[in-house]
C-alpha atoms as a PDB file:
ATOM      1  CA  UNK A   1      16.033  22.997   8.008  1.00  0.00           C
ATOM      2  CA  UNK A   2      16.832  20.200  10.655  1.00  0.00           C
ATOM      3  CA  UNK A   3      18.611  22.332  12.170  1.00  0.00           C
ATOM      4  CA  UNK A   4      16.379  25.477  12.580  1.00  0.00           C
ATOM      5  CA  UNK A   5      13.527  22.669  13.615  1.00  0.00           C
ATOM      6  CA  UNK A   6      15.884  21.444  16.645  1.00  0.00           C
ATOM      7  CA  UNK A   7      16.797  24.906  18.100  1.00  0.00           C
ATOM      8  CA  UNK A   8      13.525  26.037  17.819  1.00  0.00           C
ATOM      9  CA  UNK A   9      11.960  22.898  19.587  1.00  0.00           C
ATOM     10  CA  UNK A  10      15.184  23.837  22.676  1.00  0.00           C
ATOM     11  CA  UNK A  11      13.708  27.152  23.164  1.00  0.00           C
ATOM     12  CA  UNK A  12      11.066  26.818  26.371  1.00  0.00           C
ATOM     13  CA  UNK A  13       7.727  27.121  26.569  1.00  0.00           C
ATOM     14  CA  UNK A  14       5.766  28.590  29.696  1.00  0.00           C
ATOM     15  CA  UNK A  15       2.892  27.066  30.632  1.00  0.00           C
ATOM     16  CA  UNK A  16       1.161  28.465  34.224  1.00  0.00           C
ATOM     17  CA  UNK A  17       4.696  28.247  36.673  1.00  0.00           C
ATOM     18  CA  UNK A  18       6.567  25.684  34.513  1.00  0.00           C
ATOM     19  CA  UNK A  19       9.093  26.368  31.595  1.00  0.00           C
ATOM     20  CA  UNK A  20       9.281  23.029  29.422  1.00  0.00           C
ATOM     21  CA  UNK A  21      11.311  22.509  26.280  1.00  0.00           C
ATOM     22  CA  UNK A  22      11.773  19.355  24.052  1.00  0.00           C
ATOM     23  CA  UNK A  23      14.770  17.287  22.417  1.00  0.00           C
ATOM     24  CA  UNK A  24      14.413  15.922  19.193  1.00  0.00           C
ATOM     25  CA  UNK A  25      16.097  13.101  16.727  1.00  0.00           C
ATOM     26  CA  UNK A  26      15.188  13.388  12.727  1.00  0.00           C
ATOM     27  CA  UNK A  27      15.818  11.395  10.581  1.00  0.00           C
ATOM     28  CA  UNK A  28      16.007  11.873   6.600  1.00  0.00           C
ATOM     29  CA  UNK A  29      15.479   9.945   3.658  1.00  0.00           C
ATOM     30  CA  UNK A  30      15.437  11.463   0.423  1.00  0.00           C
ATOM     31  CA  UNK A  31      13.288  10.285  -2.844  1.00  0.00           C
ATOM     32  CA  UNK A  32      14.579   8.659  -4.985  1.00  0.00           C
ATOM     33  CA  UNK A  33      17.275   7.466  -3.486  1.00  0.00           C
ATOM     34  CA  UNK A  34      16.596   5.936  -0.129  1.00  0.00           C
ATOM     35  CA  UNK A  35      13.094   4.061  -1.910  1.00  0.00           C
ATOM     36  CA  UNK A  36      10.708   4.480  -4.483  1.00  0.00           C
ATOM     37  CA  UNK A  37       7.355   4.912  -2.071  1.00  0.00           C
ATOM     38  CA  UNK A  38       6.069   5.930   0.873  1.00  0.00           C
ATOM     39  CA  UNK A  39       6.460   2.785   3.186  1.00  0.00           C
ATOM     40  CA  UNK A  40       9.983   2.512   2.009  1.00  0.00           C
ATOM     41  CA  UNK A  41      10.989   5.760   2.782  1.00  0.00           C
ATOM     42  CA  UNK A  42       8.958   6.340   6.137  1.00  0.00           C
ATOM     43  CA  UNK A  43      10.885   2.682   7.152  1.00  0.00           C
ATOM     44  CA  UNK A  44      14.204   4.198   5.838  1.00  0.00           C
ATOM     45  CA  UNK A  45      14.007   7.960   7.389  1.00  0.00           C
ATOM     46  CA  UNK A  46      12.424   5.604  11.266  1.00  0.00           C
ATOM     47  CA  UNK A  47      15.918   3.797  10.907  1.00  0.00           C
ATOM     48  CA  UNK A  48      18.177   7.358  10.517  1.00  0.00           C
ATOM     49  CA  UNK A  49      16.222   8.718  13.633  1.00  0.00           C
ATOM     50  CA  UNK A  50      17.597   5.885  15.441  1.00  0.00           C
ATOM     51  CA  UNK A  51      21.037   6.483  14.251  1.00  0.00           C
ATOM     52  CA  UNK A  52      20.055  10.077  15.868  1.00  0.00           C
ATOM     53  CA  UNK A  53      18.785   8.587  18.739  1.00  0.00           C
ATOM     54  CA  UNK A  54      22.430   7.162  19.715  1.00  0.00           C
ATOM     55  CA  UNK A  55      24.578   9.218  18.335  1.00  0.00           C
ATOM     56  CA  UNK A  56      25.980  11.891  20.901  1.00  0.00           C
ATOM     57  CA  UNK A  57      26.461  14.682  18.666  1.00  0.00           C
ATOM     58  CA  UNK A  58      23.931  14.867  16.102  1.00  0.00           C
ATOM     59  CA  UNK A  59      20.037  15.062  16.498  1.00  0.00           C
ATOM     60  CA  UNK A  60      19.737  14.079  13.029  1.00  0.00           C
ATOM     61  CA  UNK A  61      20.581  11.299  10.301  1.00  0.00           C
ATOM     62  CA  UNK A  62      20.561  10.938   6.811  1.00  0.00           C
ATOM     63  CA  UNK A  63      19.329   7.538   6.367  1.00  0.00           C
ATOM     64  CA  UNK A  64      22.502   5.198   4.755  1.00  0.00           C
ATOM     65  CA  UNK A  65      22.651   1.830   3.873  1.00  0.00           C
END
């Protein structure tokens, strides 16, 4: 699903003369295991798209401990 998400958010988008197209990083946690609520998991799956953010050849993370 990541996956279909990122190439769709590559393709571009023509608005009046100019063709724009966006990059994304995800990142995944995964109930139960990466926390038990909400805040926990939003903090958890924020940290993974930071992994994303510097890794060179993913655009997304499963968060990890």
């Amino acid at each position: 699903m990541a996956n279909k998400i990122i190439k769709t958010c590559k393709e571009s988008i023509v608005i009046d003369d100019g063709a724009f197209s966006a990059e994304l990083s995800i990142g995944i946690s995964c109930y139960p295991e990466h926390g038990l609520i909400e805040k926990g998991l939003i903090r958890n799956a924020d940290l993974a798209m930071h992994q994303s953010k510097e890794s060179k050849d993913k655009k997304y993370h499963f968060f990890s401990e």
